[in-house]
Protein backbone atom coordinates (compact mmCIF):
# COMPACT_ATOMS: atom_id res chain seq x y z
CA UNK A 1 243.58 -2.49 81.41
CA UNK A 2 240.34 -0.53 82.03
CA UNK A 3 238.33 -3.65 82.90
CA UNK A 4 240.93 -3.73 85.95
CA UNK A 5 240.17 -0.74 87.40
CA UNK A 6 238.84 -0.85 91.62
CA UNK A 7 235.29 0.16 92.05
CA UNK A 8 234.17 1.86 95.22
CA UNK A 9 230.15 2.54 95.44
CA UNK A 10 228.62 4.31 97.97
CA UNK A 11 225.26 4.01 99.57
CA UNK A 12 222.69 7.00 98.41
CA UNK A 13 220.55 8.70 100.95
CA UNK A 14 217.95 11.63 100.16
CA UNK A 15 220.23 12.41 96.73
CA UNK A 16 223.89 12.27 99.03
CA UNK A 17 226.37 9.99 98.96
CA UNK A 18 226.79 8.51 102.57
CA UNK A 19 230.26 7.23 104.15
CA UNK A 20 230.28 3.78 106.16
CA UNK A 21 232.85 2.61 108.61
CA UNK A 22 232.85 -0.57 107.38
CA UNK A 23 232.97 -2.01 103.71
CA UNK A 24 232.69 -5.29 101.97
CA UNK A 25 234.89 -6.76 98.76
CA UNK A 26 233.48 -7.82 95.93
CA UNK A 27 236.05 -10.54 94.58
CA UNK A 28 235.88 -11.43 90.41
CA UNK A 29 234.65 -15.31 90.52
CA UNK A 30 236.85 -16.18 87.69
CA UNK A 31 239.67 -15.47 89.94
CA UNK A 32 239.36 -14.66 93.26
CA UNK A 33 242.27 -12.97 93.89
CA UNK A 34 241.33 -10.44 92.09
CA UNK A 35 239.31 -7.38 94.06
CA UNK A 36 236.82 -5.97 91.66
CA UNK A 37 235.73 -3.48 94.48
CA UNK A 38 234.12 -2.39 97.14
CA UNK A 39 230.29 -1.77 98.87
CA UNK A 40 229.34 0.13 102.11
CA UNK A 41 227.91 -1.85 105.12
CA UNK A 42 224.96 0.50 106.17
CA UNK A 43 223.79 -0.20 109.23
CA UNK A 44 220.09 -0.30 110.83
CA UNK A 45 220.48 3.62 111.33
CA UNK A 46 220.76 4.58 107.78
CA UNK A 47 218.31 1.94 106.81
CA UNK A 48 215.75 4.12 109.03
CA UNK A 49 217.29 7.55 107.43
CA UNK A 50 216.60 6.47 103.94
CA UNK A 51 213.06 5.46 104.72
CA UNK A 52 212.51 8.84 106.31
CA UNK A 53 213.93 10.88 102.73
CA UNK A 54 211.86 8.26 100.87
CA UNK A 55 208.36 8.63 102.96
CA UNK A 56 209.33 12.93 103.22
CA UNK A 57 210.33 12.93 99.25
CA UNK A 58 206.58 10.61 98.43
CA UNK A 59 204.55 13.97 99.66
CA UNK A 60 205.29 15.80 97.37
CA UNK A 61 206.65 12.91 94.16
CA UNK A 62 203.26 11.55 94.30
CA UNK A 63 201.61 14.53 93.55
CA UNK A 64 203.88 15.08 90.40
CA UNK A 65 202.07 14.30 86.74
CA UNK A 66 202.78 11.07 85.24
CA UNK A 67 204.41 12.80 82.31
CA UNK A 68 206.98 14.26 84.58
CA UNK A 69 207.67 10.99 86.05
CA UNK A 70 208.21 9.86 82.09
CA UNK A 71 209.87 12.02 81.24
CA UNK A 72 212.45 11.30 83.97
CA UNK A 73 212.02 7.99 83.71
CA UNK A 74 213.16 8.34 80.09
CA UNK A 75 216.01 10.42 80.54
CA UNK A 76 217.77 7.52 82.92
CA UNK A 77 216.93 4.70 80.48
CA UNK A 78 218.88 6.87 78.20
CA UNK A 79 222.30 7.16 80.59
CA UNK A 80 221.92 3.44 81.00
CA UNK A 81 222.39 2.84 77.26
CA UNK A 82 224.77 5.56 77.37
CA UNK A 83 226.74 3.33 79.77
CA UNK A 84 225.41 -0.08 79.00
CA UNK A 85 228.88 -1.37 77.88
CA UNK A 86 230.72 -0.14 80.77
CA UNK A 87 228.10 -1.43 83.27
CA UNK A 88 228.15 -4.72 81.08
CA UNK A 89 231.73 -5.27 81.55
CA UNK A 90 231.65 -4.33 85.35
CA UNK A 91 228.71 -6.46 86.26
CA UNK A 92 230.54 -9.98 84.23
CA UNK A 93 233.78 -8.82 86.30
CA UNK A 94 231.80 -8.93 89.69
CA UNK A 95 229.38 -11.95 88.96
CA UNK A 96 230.99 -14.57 86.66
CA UNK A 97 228.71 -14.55 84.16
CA UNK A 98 229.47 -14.16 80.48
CA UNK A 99 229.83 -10.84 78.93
CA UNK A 100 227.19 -11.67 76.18
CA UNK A 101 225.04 -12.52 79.43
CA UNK A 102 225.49 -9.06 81.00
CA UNK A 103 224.61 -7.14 77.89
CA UNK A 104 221.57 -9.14 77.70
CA UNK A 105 220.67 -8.14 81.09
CA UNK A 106 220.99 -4.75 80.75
CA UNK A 107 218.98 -4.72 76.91
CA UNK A 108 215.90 -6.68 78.93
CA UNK A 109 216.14 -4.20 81.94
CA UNK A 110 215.66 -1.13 79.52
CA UNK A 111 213.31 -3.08 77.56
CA UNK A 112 211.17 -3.33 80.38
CA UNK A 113 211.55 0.37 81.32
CA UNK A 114 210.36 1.35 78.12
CA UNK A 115 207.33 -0.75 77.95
CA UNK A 116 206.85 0.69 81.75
CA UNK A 117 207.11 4.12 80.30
CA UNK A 118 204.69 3.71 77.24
CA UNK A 119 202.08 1.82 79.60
CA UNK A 120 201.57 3.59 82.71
CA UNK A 121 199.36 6.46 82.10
CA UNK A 122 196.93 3.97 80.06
CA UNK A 123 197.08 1.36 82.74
CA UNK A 124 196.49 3.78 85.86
CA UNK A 125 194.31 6.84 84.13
CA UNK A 126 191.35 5.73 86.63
CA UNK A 127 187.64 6.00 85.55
CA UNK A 128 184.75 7.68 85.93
CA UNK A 129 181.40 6.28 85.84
CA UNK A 130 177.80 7.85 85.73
CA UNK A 131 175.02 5.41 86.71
CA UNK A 132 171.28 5.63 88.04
CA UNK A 133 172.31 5.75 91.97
CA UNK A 134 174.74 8.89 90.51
CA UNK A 135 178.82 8.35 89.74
CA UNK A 136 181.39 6.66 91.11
CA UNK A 137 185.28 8.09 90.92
CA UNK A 138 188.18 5.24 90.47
CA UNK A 139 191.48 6.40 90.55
CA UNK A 140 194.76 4.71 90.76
CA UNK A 141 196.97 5.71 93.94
CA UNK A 142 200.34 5.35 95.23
CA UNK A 143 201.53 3.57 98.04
CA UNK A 144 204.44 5.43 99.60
CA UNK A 145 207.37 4.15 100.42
CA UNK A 146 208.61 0.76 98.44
CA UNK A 147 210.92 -1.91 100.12
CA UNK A 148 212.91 -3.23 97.32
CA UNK A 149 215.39 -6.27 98.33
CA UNK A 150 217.04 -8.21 95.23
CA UNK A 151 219.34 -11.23 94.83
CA UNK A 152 223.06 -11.51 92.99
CA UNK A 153 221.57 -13.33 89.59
CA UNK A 154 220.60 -10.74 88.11
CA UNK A 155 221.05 -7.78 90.24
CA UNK A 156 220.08 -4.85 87.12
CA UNK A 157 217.36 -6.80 85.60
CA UNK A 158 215.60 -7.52 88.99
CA UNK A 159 216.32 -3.92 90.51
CA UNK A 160 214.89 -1.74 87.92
CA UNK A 161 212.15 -4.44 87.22
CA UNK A 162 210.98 -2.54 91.26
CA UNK A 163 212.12 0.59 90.68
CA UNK A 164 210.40 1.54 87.10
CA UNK A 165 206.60 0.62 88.18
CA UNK A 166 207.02 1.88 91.34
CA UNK A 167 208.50 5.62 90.04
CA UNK A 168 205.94 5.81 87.64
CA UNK A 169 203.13 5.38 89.49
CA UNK A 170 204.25 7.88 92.09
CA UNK A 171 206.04 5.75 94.86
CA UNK A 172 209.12 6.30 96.00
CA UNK A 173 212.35 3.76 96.59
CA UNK A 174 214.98 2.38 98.75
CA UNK A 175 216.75 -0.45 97.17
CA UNK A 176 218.94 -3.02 99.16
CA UNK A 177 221.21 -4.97 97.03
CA UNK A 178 223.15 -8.71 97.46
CA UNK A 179 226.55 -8.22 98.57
CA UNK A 180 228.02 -11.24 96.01
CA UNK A 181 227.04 -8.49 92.98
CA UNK A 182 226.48 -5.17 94.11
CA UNK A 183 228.68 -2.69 92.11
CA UNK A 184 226.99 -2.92 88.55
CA UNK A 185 224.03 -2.52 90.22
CA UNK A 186 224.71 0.40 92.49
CA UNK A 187 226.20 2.46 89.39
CA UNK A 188 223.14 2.27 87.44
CA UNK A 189 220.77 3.09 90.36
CA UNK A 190 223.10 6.14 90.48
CA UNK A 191 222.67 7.27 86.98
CA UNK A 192 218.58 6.88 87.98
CA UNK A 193 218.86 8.44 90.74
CA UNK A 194 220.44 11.83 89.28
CA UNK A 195 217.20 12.18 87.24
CA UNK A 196 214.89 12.53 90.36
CA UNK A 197 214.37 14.78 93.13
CA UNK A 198 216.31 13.68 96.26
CA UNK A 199 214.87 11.43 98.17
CA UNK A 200 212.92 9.26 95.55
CA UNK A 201 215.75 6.90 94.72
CA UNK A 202 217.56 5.55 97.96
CA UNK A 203 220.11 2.66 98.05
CA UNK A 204 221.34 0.86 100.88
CA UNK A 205 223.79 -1.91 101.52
CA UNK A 206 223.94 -4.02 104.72
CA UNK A 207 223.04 -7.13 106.74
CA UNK A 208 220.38 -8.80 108.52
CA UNK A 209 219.62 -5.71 110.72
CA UNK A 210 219.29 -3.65 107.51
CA UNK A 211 217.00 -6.12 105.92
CA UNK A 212 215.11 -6.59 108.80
CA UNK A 213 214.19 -2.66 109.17
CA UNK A 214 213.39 -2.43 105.56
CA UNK A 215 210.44 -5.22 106.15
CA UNK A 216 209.32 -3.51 109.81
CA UNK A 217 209.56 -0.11 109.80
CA UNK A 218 205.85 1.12 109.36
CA UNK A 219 206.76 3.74 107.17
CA UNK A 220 207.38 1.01 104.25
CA UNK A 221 203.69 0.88 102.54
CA UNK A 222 205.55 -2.28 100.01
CA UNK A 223 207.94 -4.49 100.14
CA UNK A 224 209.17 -5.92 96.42
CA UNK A 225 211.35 -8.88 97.17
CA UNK A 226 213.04 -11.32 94.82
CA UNK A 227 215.38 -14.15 96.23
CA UNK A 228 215.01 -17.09 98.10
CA UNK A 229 211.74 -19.02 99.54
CA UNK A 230 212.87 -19.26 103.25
CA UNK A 231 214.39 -15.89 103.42
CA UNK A 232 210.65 -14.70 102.12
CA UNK A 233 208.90 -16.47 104.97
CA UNK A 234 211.13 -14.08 107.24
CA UNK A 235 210.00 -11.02 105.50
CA UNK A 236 206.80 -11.82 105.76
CA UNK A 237 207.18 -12.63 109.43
CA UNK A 238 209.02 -9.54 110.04
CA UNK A 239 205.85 -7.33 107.81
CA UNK A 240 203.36 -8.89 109.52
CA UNK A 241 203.36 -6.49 112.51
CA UNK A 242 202.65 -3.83 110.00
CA UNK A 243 200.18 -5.14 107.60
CA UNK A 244 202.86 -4.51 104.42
CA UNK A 245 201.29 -4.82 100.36
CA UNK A 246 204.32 -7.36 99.38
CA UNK A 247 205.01 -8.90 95.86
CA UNK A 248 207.42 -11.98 96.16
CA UNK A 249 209.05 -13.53 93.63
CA UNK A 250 210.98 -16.74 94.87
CA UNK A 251 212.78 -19.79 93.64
CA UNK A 252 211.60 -22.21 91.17
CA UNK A 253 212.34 -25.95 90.33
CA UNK A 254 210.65 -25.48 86.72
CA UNK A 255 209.89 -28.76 85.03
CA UNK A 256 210.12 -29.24 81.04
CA UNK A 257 207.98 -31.88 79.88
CA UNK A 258 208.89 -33.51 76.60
CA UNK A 259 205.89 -34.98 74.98
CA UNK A 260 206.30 -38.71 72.65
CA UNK A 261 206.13 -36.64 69.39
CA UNK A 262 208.71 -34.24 69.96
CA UNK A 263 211.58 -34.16 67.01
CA UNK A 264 214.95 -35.56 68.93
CA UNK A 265 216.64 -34.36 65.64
CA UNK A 266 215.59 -31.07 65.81
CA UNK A 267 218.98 -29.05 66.81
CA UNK A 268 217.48 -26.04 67.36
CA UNK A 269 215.32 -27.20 69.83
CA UNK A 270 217.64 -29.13 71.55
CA UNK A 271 220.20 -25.66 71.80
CA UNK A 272 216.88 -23.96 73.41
CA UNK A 273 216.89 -26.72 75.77
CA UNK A 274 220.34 -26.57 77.03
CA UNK A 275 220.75 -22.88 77.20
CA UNK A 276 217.47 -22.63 79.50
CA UNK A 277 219.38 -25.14 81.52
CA UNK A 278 222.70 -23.72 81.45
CA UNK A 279 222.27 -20.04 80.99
CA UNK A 280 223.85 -17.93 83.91
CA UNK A 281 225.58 -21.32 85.19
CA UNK A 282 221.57 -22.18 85.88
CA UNK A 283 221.77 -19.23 88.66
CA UNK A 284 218.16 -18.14 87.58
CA UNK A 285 214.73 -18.58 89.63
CA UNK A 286 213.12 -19.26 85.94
CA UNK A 287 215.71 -22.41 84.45
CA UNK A 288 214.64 -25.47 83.30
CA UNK A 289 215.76 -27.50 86.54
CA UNK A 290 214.54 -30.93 85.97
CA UNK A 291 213.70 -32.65 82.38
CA UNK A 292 210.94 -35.02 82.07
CA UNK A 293 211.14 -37.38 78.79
CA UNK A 294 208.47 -39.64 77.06
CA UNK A 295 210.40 -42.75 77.47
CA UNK A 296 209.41 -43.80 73.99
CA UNK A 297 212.16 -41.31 72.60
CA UNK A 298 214.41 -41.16 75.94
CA UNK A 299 217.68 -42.45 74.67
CA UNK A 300 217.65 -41.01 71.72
CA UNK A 301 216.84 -37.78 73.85
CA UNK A 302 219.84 -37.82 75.98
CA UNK A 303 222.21 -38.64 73.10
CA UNK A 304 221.30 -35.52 71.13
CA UNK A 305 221.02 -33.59 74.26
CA UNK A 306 224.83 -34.37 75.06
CA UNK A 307 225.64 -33.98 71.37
CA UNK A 308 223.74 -30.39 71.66
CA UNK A 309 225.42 -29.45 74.87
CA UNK A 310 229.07 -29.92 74.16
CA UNK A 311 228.49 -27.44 71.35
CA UNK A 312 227.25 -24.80 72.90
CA UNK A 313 228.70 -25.13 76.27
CA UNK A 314 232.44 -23.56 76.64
CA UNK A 315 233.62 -22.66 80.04
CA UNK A 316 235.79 -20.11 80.58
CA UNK A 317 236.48 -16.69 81.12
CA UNK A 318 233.57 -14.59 81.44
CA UNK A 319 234.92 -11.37 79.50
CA UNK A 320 236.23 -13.43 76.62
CA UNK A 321 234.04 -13.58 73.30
CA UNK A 322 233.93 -17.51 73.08
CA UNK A 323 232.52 -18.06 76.88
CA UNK A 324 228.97 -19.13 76.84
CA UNK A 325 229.51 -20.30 80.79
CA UNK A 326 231.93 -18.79 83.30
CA UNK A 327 232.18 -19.37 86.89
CA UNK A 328 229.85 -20.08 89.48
CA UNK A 329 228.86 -16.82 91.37
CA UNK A 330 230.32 -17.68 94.94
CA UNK A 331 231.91 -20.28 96.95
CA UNK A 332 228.57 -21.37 98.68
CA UNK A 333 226.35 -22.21 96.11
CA UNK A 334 229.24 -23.74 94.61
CA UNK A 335 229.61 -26.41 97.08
CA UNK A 336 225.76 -26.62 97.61
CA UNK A 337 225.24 -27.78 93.94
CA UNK A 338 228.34 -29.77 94.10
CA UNK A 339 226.62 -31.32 97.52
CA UNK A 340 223.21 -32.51 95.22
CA UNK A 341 225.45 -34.07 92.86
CA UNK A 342 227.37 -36.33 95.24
CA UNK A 343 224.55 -37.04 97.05
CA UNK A 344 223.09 -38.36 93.88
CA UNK A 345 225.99 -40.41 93.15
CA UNK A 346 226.07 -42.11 95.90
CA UNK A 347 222.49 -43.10 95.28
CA UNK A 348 223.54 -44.58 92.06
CA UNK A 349 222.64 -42.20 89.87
CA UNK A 350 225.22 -41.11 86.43
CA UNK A 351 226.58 -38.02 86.60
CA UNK A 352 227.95 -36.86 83.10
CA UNK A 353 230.44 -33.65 82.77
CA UNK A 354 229.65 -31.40 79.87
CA UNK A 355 231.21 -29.20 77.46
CA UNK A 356 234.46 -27.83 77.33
CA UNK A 357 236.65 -26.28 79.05
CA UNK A 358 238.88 -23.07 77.24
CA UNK A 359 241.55 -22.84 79.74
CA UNK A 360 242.46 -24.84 82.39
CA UNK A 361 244.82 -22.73 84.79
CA UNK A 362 241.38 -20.49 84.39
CA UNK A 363 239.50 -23.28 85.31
CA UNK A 364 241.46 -24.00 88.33
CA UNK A 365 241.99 -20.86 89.82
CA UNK A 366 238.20 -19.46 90.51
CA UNK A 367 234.93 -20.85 91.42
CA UNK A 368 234.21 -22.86 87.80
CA UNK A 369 232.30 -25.86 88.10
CA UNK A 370 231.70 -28.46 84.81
CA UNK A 371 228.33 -28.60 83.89
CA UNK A 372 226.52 -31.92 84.70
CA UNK A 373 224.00 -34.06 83.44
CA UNK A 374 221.94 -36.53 86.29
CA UNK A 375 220.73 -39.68 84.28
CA UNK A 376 219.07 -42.80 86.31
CA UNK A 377 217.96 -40.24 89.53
CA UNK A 378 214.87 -41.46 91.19
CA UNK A 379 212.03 -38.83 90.86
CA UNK A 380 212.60 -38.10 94.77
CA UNK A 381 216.09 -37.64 95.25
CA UNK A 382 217.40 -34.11 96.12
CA UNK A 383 219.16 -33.46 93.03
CA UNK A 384 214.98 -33.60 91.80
CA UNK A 385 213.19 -32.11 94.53
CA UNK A 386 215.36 -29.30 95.26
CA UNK A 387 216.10 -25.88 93.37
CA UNK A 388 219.57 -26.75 92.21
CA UNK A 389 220.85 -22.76 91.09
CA UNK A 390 223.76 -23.77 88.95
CA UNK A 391 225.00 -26.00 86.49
CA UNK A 392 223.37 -29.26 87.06
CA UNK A 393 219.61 -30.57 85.86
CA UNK A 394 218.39 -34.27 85.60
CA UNK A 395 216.73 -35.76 83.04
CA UNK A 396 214.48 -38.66 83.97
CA UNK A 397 211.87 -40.86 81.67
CA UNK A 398 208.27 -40.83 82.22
CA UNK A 399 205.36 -43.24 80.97
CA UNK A 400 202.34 -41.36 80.24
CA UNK A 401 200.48 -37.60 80.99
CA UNK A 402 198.88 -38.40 84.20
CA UNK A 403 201.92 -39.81 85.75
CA UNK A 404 204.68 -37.04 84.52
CA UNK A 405 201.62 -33.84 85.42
CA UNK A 406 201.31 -35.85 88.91
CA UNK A 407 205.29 -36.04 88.98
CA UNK A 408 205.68 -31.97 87.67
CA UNK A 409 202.86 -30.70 90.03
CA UNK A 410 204.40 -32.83 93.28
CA UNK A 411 206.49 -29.81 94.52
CA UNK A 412 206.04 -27.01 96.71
CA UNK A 413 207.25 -24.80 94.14
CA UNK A 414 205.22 -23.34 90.77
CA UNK A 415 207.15 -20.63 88.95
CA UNK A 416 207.49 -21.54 85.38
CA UNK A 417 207.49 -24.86 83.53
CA UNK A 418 207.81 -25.87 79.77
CA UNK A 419 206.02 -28.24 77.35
CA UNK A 420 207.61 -29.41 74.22
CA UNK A 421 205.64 -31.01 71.26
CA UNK A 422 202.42 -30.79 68.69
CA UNK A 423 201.56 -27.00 69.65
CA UNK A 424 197.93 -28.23 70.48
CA UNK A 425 199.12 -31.37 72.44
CA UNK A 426 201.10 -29.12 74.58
CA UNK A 427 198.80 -25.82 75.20
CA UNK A 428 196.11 -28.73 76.25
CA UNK A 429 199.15 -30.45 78.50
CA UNK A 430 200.16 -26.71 79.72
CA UNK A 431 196.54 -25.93 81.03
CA UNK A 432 197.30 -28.62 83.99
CA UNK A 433 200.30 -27.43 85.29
CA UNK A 434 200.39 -25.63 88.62
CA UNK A 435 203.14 -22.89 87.79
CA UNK A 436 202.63 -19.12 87.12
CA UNK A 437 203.94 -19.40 83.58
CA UNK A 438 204.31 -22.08 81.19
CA UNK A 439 206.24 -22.12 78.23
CA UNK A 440 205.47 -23.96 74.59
CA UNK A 441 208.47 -25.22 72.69
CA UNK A 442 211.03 -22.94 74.64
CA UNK A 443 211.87 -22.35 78.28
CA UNK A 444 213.34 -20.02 80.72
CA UNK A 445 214.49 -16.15 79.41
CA UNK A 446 213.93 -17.47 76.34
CA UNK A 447 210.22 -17.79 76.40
CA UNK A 448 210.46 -14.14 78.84
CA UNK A 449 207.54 -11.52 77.79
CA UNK A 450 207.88 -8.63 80.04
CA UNK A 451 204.34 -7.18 78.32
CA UNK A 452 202.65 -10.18 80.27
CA UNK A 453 202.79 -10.65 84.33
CA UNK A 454 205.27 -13.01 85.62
CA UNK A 455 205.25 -14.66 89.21
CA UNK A 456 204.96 -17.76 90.29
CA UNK A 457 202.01 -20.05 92.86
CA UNK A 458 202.80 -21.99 96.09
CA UNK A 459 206.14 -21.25 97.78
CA UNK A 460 207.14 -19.43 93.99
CA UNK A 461 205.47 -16.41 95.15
CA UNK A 462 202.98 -13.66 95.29
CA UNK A 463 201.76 -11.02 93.36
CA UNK A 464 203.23 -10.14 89.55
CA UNK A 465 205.79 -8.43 88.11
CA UNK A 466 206.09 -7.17 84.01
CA UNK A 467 203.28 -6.23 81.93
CA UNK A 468 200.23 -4.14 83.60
CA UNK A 469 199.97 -6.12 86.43
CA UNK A 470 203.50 -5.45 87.51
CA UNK A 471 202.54 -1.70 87.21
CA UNK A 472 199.38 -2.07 88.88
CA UNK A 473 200.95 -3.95 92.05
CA UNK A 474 201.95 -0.45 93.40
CA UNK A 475 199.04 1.23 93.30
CA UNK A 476 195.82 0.71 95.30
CA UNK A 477 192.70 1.19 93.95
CA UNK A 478 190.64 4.22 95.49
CA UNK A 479 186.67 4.60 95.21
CA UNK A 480 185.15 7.92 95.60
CA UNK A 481 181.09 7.93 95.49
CA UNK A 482 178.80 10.58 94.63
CA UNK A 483 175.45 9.21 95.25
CA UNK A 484 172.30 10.69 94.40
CA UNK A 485 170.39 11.24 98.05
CA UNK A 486 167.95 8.86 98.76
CA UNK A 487 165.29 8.60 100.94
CA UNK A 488 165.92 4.99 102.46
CA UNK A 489 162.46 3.71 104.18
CA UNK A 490 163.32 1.21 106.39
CA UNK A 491 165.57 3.70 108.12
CA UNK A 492 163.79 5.71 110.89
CA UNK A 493 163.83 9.13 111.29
């Protein structure tokens, strides 16, 4: 079969194709037997050689026009569609998730591009302004070399969300995938990469040591990181030495709040629900992770909510057409989520298995995990408190506004959050919510807008990614003044 064919990707340093002693398998999650292929292990020294082609190629890429850079830009979004269904099927082998799942991540990643591509000269044309004391020059300017270090979830989406901005406005790259998905990824930063000059597209693969030199080395102007909360408190430890621009974009334990008016009986809603729960085995910073219900309609909530999610949810394997959920991406975070649950249970709370599952010797044989539903937690156990990232989300009863708001803005986390109800009852419940987006009447990738800025507050993050603000966070702004000479009095002569 072609989908069985072994992948071997290769590291890319100043537009060449660089050979590692050592390599690391990439196993298929839905059975783990199965090699999908295999990544280089760079090491520290050709971290440091593809920051040297990136800082030598940004001399001469920055001063390139814009419509150059669009023009490239435009010709790789077009060998990504070209091989959209390849990379689809490659990136589902490698990570778990569902074909239909992989598709979608490449149509948002080119999506974005696009809007990248029809927004940057507008956003960074710079100004010029004429006023009594003479003019004043703004332009928008690069900042060299970009750092960008991305996790496993969604390894195309949340690479070329770093690498289109950061092209167009003159910067140039070197990318460090996750080793548990890094073959999709490093195929389609090929295809890029073949549409610029050497040097402006780098890729490396690698451990700590690699990571570490990415954040340090004072040739890195940025660093664009998306992954974890404590393994951003490193970076920024390691950056500090060096003073490094940084946008971080970190975990999440997004609330959904469901106000006393919403419609139980409204199916629709109630699919939106579960897939922003559910979607990607919950392996996304941006999922609805914990579910807070007016208790007026709570058990009439959870009733449809289980009705809702044994329709939509069938587990199985990820390349066949009737999988909405496949395996869980690797063995860890498998037994970390299956951890939160049993620690719940043996605080008393329910834990009910959802949906069904298509097949199961498939079931059995890789990392697959049932999808569970938490009822009778206490607000503080782990299984609340903690960002779960995979198929489990509690949903626990609330009383009135102030005490679910104080319950939803008691963590050290702020990256989206949902309200469901009367449009105006929600907006006014939204505005006092301490998350960097927050969602009416839909949740998660769902409610995604990649024309508006997305990032989180607290331990979620800094800075913004999508819309003009995620162009604008590689660029620094640069004043020139021409001022009329003056004769200033109170200086002496």
């Amino acid at each position: 079969m072609k989908n069985k064919t072994l992948v071997v990707v290769h590291s890319i340093i100043n537009g060449e194709k660089v050979e590692t002693e050592k390599r690391s398998s990439r196993e298929n999650p839905a059975n783990p037997e199965e090699i999908v292929g295999y990544a280089p292990i760079n090491t520290r020294e050709d971290a440091i050689a593809a920051i040297d082609a990136a800082s030598n190629a940004f001399r001469s890429w920055s001063l390139t026009s814009i419509d150059e850079r669009i023009e490239r830009m435009q010709r790789a979004i077009q060998k990504l569609k070209d091989r959209g269904p390849e990379l689809s099927e490659l990136l589902s082998r490698e990570h778990g998730k569902p074909l239909y799942d992989a598709q979608g991540e490449l149509f948002v990643s080119i999506m974005w591009m696009e809007f990248a591509c029809n927004r940057v000269k507008e956003v960074v044309k710079g100004k010029v302004q004429e006023h009594e004391n003479g003019k004043t020059i703004i332009t928008y300017d690069p900042m060299g070399v970009v750092s960008a270090i991305f996790p496993w979830n969604y390894p195309i989406s949340l690479s070329t969300i770093k690498i289109a901005p950061a092209l167009l406005t003159g910067n140039t790259v070197v990318l460090k995938p996750s080793p548990y998905a890094p073959l999709a990824v490093s195929q389609a930063i090929e295809l890029l990469a073949e549409e610029f000059p050497p040097g402006v597209i780098n890729i490396v693969h690698g451990e700590s040591d690699v990571g570490v030199e990415l954040t340090s080395n004072p040739k890195v102007a940025k660093i664009a990181f998306t992954g974890g909360t404590e393994t951003a408190k490193h970076i920024m430890k390691s950056a500090a030495d060096t003073i490094k621009n940084m946008t971080l974009e970190l975990g999440g334990n997004d609330a959904a709040i469901f106000l006393p008016e919403f419609d139980v009986n409204d199916e629709q809603a109630m699919r939106r629900l579960v897939i922003a729960n559910f979607l990607n085995n919950g392996q996304i910073c941006m999922i609805a992770k914990r579910v807070y219900v007016h208790r007026s309609i709570y058990q009439e909530f959870v009733e449809k909510y289980i009705e809702a999610a044994n329709k939509w949810i069938r587990i199985g394997d990820p390349l066949k057409q009737e999988t909405t959920m496949g395996p869980v991406n690797n063995p860890a975070q498998l037994k970390f989520v299956k951890g939160l649950l049993d620690d719940a249970k043996s605080h008393g709370a329910d834990v009910i298995p959802l949906g069904k599952i298509l097949d199961q010797d498939v079931f059995e044989k890789g990392y697959f995990m049932q999808p569970a539903l938490v009822l009778n937690a206490d607000y503080h156990e782990r299984i609340v408190v903690e960002e779960q990232f995979g198929p489990a989300v509690p949903i626990l009863p609330y009383d009135d506004e102030e005490q679910v708001i104080s319950l939803v803005n008691n963590s050290i986390y702020g990256l989206t959050s949902s309200v469901w109800g009367e449009e105006e009852h929600a907006i006014k419940v939204a505005h006092r919510i301490e998350a960097g987006t927050t969602m009416i009447n839909t949740a998660a990738i769902m409610g995604l807008d990649v024309r508006f800025p997305f990032g989180g507050v607290k331990q979620s993050g800094i800075g913004r990614e999508y819309g003009d603000e995620g162009l604008l966070s590689n660029v620094h702004s640069h004043v020139i003044n021409v001022p009329i000479a003056l004769d200033l009095p109170y200086i002496p002569e």
